[in-house]
N, C-alpha and C. Protein backbone atom coordinates (compact mmCIF):
# COMPACT_ATOMS: atom_id res chain seq x y z
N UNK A 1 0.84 -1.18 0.00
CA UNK A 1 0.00 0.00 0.00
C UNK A 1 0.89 1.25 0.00
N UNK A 2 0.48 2.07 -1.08
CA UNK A 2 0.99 3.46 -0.77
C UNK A 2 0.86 4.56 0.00
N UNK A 3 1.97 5.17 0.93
CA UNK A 3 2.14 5.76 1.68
C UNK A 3 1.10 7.15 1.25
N UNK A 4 0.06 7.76 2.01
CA UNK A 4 -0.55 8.87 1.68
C UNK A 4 0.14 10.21 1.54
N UNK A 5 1.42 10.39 2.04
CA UNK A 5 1.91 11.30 1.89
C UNK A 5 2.60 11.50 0.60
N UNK A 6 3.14 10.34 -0.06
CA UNK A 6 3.73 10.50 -1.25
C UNK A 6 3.07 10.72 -2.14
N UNK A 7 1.41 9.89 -2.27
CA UNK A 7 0.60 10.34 -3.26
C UNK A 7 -0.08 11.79 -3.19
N UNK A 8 -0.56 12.35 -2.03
CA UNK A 8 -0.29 13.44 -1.86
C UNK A 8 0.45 14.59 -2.40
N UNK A 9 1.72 14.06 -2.28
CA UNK A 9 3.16 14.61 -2.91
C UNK A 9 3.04 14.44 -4.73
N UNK A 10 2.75 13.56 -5.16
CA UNK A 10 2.47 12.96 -6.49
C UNK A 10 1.42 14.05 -7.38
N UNK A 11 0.50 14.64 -6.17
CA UNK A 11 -0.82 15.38 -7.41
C UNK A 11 -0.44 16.23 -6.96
N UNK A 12 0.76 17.01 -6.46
CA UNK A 12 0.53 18.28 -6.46
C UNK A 12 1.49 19.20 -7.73
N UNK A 13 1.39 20.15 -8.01
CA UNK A 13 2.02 20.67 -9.59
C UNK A 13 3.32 20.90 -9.13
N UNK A 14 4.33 19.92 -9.77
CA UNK A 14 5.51 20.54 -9.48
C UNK A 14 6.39 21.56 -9.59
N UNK A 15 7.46 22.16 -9.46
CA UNK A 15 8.37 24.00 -9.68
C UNK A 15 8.92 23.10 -10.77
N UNK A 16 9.05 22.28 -11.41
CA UNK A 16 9.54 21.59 -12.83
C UNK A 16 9.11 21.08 -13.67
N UNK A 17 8.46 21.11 -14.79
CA UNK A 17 7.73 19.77 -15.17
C UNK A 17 8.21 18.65 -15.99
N UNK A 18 9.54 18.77 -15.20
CA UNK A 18 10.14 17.22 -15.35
C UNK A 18 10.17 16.51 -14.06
N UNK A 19 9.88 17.30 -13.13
CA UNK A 19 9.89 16.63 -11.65
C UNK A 19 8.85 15.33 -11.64
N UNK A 20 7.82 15.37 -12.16
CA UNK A 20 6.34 15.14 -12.38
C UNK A 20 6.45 13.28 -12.41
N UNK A 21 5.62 12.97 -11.43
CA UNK A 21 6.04 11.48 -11.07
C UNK A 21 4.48 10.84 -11.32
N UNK A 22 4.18 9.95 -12.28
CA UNK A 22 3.27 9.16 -12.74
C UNK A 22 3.11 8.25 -11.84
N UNK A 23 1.59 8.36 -11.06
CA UNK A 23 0.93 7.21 -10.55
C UNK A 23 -0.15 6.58 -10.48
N UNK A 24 -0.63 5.31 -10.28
CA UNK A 24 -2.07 4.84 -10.53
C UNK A 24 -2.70 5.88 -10.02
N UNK A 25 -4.05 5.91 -10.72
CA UNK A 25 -5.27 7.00 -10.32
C UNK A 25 -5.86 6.37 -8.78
N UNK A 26 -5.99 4.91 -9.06
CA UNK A 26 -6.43 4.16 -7.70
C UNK A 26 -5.60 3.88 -7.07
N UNK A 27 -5.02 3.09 -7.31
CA UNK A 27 -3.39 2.53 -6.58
C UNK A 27 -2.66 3.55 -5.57
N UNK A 28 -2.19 4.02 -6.21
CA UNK A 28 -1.13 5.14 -6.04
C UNK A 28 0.42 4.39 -6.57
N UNK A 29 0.10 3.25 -6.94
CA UNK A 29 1.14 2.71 -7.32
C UNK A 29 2.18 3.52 -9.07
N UNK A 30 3.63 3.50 -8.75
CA UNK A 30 4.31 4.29 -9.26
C UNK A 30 5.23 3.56 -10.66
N UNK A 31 5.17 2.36 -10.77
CA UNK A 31 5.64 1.63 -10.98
C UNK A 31 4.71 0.37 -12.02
N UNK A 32 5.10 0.23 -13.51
CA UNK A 32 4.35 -0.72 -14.31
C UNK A 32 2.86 0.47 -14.63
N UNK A 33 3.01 1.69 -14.94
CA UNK A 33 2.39 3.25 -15.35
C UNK A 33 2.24 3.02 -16.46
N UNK A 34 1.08 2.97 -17.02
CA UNK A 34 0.14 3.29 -18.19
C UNK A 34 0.36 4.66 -18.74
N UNK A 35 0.57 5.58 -19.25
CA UNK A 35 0.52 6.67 -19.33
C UNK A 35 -1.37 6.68 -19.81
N UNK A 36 -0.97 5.99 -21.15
CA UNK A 36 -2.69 6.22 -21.97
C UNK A 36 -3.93 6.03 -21.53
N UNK A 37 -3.67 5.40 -20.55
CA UNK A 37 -4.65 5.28 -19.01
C UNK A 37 -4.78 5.59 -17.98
N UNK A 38 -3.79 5.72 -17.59
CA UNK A 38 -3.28 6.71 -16.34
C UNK A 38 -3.99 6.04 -15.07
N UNK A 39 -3.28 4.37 -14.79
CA UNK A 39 -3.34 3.25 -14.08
C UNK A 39 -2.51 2.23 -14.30
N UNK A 40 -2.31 1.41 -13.42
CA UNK A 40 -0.78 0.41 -13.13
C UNK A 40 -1.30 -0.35 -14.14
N UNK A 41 -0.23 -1.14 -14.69
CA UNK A 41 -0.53 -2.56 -15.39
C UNK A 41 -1.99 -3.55 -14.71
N UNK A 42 -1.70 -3.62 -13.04
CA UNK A 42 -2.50 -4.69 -12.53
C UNK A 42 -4.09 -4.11 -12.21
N UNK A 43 -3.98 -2.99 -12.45
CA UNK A 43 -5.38 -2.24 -12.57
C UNK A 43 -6.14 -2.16 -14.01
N UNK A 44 -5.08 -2.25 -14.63
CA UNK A 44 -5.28 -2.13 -16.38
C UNK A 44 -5.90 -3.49 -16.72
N UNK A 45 -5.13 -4.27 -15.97
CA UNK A 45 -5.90 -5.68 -16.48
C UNK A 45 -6.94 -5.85 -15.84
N UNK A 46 -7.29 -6.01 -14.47
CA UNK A 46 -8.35 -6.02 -13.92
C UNK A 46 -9.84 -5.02 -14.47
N UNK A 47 -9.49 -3.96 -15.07
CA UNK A 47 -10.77 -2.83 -15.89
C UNK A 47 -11.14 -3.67 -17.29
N UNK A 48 -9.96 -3.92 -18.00
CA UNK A 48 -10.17 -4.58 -19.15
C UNK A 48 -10.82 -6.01 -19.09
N UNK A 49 -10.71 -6.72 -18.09
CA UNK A 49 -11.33 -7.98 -18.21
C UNK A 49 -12.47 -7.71 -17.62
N UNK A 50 -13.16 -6.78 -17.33
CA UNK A 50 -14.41 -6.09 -16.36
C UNK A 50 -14.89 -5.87 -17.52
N UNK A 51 -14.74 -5.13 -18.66
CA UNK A 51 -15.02 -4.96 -19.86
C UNK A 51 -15.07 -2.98 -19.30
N UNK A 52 -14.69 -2.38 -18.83
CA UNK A 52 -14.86 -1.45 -18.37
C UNK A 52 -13.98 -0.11 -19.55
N UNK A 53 -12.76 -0.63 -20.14
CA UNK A 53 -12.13 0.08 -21.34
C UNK A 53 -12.86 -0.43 -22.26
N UNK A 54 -13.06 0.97 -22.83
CA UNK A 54 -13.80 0.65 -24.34
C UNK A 54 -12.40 0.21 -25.25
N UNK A 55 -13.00 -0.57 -26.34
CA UNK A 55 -11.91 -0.57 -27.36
C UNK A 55 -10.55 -1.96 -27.05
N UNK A 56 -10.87 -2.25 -25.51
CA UNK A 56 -9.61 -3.00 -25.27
C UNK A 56 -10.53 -4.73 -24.99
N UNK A 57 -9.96 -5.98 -24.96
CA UNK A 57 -10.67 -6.99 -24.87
C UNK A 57 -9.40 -8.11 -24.57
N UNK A 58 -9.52 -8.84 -23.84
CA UNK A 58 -8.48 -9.81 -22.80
C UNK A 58 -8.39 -10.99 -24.91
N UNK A 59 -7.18 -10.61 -25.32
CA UNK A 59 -6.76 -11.98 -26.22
C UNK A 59 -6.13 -13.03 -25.76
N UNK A 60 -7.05 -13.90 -26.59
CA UNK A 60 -6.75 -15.26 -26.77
C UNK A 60 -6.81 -16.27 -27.79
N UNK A 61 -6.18 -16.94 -28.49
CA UNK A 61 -6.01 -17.64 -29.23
C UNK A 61 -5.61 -19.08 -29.03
């Protein structure tokens, strides 16, 4: 679990905007960042197999 202070720290506008640190919207997790979704890998999969992203669908062959 992520510490509240860092995510905290995470949405606020940084004095750089290269400082600027990508994290899950839910998570707060920082790490395996979607940009085009703006959620971790393990959140990404869990929405997509929910059917919850339009456009995206769990493959299999």
């Amino acid at each position: 679990m992520t510490r509240k202070a860092l995510i905290i720290k995470a949405a606020r506008k940084p004095k750089f905007s290269t400082r600027k640190i990508n994290r899950c919207s839910i998570t707060g997790r920082p790490h395996g960042y979607m940009r085009k979704f703006g959620v971790s890998r393990i959140i990404f999969r869990e929405l997509a197999r929910e059917g919850k992203l339009p456009g995206i669908k769990k493959a299999s062959w």
